[in-house]
Protein backbone atom coordinates (compact mmCIF):
# COMPACT_ATOMS: atom_id res chain seq x y z
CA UNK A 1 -78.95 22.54 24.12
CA UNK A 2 -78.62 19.86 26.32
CA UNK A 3 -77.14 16.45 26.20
CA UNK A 4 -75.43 13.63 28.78
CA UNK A 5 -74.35 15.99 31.78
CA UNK A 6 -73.95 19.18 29.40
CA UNK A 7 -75.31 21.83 28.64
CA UNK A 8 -73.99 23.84 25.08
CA UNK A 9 -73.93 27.30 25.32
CA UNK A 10 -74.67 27.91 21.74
CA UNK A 11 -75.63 31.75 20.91
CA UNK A 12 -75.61 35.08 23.16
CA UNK A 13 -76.19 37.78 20.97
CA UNK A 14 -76.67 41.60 22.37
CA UNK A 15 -77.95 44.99 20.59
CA UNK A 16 -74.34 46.89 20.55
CA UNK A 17 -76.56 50.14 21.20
CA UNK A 18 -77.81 48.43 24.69
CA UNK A 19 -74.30 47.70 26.09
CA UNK A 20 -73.53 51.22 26.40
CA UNK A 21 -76.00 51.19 29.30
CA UNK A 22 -76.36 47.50 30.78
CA UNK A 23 -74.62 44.57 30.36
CA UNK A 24 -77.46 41.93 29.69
CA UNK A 25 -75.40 39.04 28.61
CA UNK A 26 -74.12 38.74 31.94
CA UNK A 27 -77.15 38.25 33.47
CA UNK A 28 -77.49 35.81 30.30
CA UNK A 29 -74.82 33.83 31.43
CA UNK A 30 -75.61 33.88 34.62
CA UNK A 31 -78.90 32.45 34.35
CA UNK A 32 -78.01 29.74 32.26
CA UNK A 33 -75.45 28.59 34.71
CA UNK A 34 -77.42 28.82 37.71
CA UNK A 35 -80.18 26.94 35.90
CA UNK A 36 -77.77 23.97 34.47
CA UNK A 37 -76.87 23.35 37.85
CA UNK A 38 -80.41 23.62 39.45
CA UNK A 39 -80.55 20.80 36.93
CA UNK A 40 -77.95 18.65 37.92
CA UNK A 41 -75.94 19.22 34.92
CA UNK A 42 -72.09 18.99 35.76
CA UNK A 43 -70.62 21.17 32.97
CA UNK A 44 -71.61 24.23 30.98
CA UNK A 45 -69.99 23.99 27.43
CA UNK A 46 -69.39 27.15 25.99
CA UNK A 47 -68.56 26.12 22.74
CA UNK A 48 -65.63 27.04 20.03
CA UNK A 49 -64.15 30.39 19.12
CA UNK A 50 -60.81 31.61 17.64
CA UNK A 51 -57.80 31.92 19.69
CA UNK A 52 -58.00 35.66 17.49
CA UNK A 53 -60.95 36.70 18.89
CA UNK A 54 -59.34 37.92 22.14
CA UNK A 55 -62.55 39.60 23.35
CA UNK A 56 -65.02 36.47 23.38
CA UNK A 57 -61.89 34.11 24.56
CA UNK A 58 -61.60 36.72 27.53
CA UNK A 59 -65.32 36.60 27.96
CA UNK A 60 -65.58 32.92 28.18
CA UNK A 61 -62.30 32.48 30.55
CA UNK A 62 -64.12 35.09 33.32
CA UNK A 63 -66.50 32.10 33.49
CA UNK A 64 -64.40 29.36 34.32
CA UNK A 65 -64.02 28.12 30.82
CA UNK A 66 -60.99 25.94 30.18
CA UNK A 67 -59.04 25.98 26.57
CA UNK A 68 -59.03 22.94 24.70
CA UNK A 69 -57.60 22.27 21.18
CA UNK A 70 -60.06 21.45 18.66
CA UNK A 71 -58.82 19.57 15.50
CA UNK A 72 -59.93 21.04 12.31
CA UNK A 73 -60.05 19.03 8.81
CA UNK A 74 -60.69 20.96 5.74
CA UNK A 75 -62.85 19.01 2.34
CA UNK A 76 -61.82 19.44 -0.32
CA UNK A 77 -57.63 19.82 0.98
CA UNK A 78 -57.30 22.76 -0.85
CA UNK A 79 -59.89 25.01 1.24
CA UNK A 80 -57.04 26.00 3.50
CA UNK A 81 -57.25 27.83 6.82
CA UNK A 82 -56.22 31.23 5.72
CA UNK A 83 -59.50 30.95 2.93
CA UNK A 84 -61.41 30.34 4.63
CA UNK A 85 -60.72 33.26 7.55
CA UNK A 86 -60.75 36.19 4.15
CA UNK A 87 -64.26 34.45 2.70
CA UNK A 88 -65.78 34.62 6.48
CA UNK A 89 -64.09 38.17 6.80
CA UNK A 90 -65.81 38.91 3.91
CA UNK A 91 -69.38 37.18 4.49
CA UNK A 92 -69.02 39.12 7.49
CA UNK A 93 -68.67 42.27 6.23
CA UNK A 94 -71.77 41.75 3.42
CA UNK A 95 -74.03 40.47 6.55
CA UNK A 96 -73.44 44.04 8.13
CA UNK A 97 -74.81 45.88 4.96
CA UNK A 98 -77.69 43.83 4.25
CA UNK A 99 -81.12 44.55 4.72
CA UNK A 100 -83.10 43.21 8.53
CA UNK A 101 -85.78 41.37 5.98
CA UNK A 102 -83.11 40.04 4.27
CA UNK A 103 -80.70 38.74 7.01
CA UNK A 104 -84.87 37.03 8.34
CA UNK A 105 -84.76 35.42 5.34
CA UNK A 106 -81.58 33.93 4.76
CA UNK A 107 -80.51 33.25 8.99
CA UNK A 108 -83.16 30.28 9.01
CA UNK A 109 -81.45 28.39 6.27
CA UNK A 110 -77.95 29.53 6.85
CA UNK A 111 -77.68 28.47 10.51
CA UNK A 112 -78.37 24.74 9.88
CA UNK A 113 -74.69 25.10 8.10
CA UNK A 114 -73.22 27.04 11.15
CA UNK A 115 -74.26 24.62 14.07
C-alpha cells in the first residue's frame, strides 16, 4: 500500500515447512525495498507489532526500522489491554485448528477488521 512518500509494508507471510530450506521473505523484503525506492518513495513503513514479539521486532530492526510509540485507546474502557492479549491468544490458537476451507472463508471478512 502506498500513500504520500510511503510505502506500508502490510503482510509477509511464509509456509513454516519452506524456511527450513530458504529464507523467501528476505528476498520479500528485499524486493519491496528496492522497488519503493526505484519509485521515489522516501520511507518503507513496516507497520505495528508488540514490543513481546521479540522475533518480528528483531526482524524489522535488521531493516533499518526505527521504534516508535503508538498510542492505543480501548472502546468500551473496560476492554483492557491484558483482554484483549488472552482473547487474541486464544483466537490464535482456534485459527491453528481450523479447517484451510474454513480459514478461505472467514480471512476475507475478518481482515477488513484487522487492517
Amino acid at each position: 500500500m502506498k500513500h504520500g512518500k510511503t510505502v506500508f509494508y502490510k503482510y509477509n507471510v511464509s509456509d513454516p515447512t519452506a524456511l527450513a530450506k530458504i529464507v523467501p521473505n528476505h528476498l520479500l523484503t528485499w524486493t519491496a525495498i528496492e522497488r519503493a525506492c526505484l519509485e521515489g518513495y522516501e520511507a518503507l513503513d513496516f507497520g505495528r507489532t508488540s514490543p513481546e514479539n521479540a522475533g518480528l521486532m528483531r526482524y524489522k530492526h535488521m531493516w533499518g526500522a526505527e521504534v516508535q510509540d503508538l498510542p492505543y485507546s480501548y472502546y468500551p474502557a473496560s476492554f483492557s489491554k491484558d483482554e484483549n492479549r488472552k482473547t487474541l491468544r486464544l483466537a490464535m490458537r482456534i485459527w491453528r485448528h481450523l479447517p484451510g476451507s474454513v480459514v478461505s472463508r472467514l480471512s476475507p471478512a475478518l481482515l477488513k477488521y484487522l487492517g
